[in-house]
Protein backbone atom coordinates (compact mmCIF):
# COMPACT_ATOMS: atom_id res chain seq x y z
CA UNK A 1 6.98 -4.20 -16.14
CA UNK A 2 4.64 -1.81 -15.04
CA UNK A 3 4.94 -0.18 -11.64
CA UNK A 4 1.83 2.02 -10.26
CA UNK A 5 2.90 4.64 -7.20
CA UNK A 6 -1.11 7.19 -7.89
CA UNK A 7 -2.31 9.21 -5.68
CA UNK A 8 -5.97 9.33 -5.80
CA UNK A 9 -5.06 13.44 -5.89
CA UNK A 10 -3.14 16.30 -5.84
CA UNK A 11 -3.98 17.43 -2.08
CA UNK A 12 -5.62 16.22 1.00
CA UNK A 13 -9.08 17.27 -0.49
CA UNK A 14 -8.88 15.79 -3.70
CA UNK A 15 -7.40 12.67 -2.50
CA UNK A 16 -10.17 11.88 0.06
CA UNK A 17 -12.83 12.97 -2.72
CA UNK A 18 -11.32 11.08 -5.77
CA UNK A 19 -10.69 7.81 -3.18
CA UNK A 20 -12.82 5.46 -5.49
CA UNK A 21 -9.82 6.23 -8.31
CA UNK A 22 -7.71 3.73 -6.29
CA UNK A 23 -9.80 0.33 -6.61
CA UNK A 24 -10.98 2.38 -10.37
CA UNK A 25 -6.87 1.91 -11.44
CA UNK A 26 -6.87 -1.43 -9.90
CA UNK A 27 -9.64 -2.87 -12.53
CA UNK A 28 -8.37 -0.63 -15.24
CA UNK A 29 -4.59 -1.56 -14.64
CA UNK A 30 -6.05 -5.34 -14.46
CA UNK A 31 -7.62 -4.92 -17.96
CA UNK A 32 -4.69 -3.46 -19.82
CA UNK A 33 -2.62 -6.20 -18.45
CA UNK A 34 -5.23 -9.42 -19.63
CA UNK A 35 -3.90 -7.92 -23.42
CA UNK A 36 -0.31 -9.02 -22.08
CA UNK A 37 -0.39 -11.62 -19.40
CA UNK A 38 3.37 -11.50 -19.05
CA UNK A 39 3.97 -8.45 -17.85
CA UNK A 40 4.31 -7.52 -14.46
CA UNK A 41 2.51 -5.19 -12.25
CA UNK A 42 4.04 -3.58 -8.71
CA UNK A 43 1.79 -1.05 -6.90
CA UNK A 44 2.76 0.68 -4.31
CA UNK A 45 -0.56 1.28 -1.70
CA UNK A 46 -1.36 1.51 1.29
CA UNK A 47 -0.67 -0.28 4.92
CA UNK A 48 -4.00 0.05 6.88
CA UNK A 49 -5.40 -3.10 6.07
CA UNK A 50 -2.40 -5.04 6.99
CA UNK A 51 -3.40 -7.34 9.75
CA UNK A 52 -2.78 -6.63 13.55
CA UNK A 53 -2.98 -10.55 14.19
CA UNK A 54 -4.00 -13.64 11.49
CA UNK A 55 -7.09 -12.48 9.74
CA UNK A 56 -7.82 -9.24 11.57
CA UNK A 57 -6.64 -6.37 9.27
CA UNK A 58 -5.50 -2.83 11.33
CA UNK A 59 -8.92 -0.93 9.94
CA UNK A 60 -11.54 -3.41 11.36
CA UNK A 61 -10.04 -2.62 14.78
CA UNK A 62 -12.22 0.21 16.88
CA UNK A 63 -10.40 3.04 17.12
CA UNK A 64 -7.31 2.08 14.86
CA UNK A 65 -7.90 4.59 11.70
CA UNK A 66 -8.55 7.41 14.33
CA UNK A 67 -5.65 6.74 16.05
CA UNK A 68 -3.03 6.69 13.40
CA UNK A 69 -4.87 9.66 11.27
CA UNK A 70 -4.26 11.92 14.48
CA UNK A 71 -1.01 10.44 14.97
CA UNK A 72 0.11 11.32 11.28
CA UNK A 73 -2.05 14.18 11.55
CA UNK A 74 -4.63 13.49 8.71
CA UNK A 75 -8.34 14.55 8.52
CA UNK A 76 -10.65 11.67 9.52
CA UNK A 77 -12.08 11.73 6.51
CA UNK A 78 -8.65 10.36 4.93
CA UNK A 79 -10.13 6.86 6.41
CA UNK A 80 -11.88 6.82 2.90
CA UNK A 81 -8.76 6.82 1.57
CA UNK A 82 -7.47 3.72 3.04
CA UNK A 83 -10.68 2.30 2.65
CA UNK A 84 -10.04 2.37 -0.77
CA UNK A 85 -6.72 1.43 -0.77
CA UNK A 86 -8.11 -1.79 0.77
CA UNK A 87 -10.53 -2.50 -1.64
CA UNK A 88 -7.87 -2.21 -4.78
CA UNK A 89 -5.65 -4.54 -2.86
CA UNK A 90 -8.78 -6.85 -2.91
CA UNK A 91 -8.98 -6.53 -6.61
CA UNK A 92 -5.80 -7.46 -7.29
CA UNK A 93 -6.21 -10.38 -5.59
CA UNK A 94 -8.68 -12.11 -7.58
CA UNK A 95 -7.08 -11.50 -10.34
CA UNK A 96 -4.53 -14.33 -12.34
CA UNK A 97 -2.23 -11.34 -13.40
CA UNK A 98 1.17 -10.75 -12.15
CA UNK A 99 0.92 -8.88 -9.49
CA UNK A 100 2.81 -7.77 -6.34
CA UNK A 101 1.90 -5.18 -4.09
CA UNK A 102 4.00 -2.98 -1.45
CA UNK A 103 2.37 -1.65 1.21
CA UNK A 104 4.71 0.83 3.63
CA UNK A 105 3.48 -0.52 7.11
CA UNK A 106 0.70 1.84 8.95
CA UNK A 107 3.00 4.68 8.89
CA UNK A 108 3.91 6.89 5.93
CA UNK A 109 6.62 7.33 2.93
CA UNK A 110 8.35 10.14 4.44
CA UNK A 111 11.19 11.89 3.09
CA UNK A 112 14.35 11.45 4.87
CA UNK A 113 17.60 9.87 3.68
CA UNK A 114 17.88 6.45 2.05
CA UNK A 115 19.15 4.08 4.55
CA UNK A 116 18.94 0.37 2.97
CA UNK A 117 17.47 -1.00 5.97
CA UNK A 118 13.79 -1.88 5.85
CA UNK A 119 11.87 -5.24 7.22
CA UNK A 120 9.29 -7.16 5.13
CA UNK A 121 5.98 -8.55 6.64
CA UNK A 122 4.13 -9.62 4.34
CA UNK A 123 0.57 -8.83 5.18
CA UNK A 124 1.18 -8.40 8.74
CA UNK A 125 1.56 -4.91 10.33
CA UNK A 126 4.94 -4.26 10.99
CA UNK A 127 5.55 -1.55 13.77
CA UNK A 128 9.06 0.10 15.71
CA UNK A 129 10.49 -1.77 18.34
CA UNK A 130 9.27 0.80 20.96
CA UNK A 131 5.92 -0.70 19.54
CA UNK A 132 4.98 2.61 17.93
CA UNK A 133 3.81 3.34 13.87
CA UNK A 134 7.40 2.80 11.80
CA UNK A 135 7.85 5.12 8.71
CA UNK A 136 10.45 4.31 5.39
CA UNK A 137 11.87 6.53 3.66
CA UNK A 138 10.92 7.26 -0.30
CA UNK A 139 14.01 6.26 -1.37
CA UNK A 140 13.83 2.91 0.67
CA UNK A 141 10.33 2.37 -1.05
CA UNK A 142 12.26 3.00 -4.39
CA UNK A 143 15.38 0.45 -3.31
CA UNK A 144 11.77 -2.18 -2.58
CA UNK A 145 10.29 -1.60 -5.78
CA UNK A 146 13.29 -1.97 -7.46
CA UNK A 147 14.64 -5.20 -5.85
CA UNK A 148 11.20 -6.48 -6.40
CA UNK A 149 11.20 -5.76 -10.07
CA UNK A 150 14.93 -7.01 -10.11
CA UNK A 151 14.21 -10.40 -7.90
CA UNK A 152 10.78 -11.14 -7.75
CA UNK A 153 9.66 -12.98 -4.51
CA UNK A 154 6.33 -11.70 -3.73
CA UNK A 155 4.45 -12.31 -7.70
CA UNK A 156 0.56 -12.09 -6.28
CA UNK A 157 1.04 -11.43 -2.78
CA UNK A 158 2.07 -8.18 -0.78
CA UNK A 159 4.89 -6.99 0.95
C-alpha cells in the first residue's frame, strides 16, 4: 500500500510554480508500481475537475476556477494548480495499476474537528445543501483514506 497526499510545494508560490510535479509523481508513482503490480496506490488530489453535470468537469465551466479561487481566497494563478491536478488524475487513469483516487469536493481540507460524516460522489461535484462549496475536515480525509485502504471499493476510479 502506498498512499500519496504531495503538495506540489511548500507555499502558495512554490506550489503554483512546481504545478507540473503533480502529473510528474503521477508517471513516476505509476513506474515504481509496474515493478509490483500488487500493490496499491491512494492519492489524495484535487476536486476541480469533478464534473458539474455527466461529462462536464467544474474547470471547463467559464468563470468556475475564478469563482472558487476568490471564494477560498487563492491567487488566480493557483488555477495551474488544479490544472495539474487534473492532468495526474488523467494519468492514472490509463494506467492498469491499482489505483484509487480521493478528491475533497471543490472546497478544501480544512482543519477543524473530525466528525465521521462525509458523502462520496464519485466523480461528480458534491456541494452543501445551501448549494454552496462544502469543505472536510483533515481528519475526515484521513478516516477516507483509511477505510479505503481497509475496504477497497473505488480500485481505479475516484472518490
Amino acid at each position: 500500500m502506498c498512499v500519496n497526499a504531495i503538495n506540489s510545494g511548500r507555499d502558495m508560490t512554490d506550489m503554483i510554480a512546481n504545478a507540473g510535479v503533480l502529473p510528474a509523481a503521477a508517471r513516476t508513482l505509476l513506474t515504481a508500481l509496474a515493478r509490483r503490480a500488487a500493490t496499491r496506490l491512494i492519492v489524495v488530489g484535487g476536486g476541480a475537475s469533478l464534473e458539474v453535470s455527466p461529462g462536464v468537469q467544474a474547470l471547463d465551466v467559464d468563470g468556475f476556477a475564478e469563482q472558487l479561487l476568490s471564494t477560498l481566497g487563492l491567487p488566480a494563478e493557483y488555477v495551474n494548480v488544479m490544472l495539474a491536478h487534473r492532468e495526474a488524475i488523467n494519468v492514472y487513469r490509463l494506467s492498469d495499476r491499482y489505483w484509487t483516487y480521493l478528491s475533497p469536493s471543490a472546497g478544501s481540507i480544512a482543519s477543524g474537528p473530525r466528525t465521521g460524516r462525509f458523502r462520496i460522489g464519485g466523480d461528480q461535484l458534491l456541494v452543501a445543501p445551501d448549494g454552496s462549496i462544502s469543505d472536510m475536515s483533515a481528519e475526515d480525509v484521513a478516516v477516507a483514506v483509511i477505510d479505503e485502504a481497509e475496504l477497497p471499493r473505488h480500485i481505479q476510479r475516484r472518490f
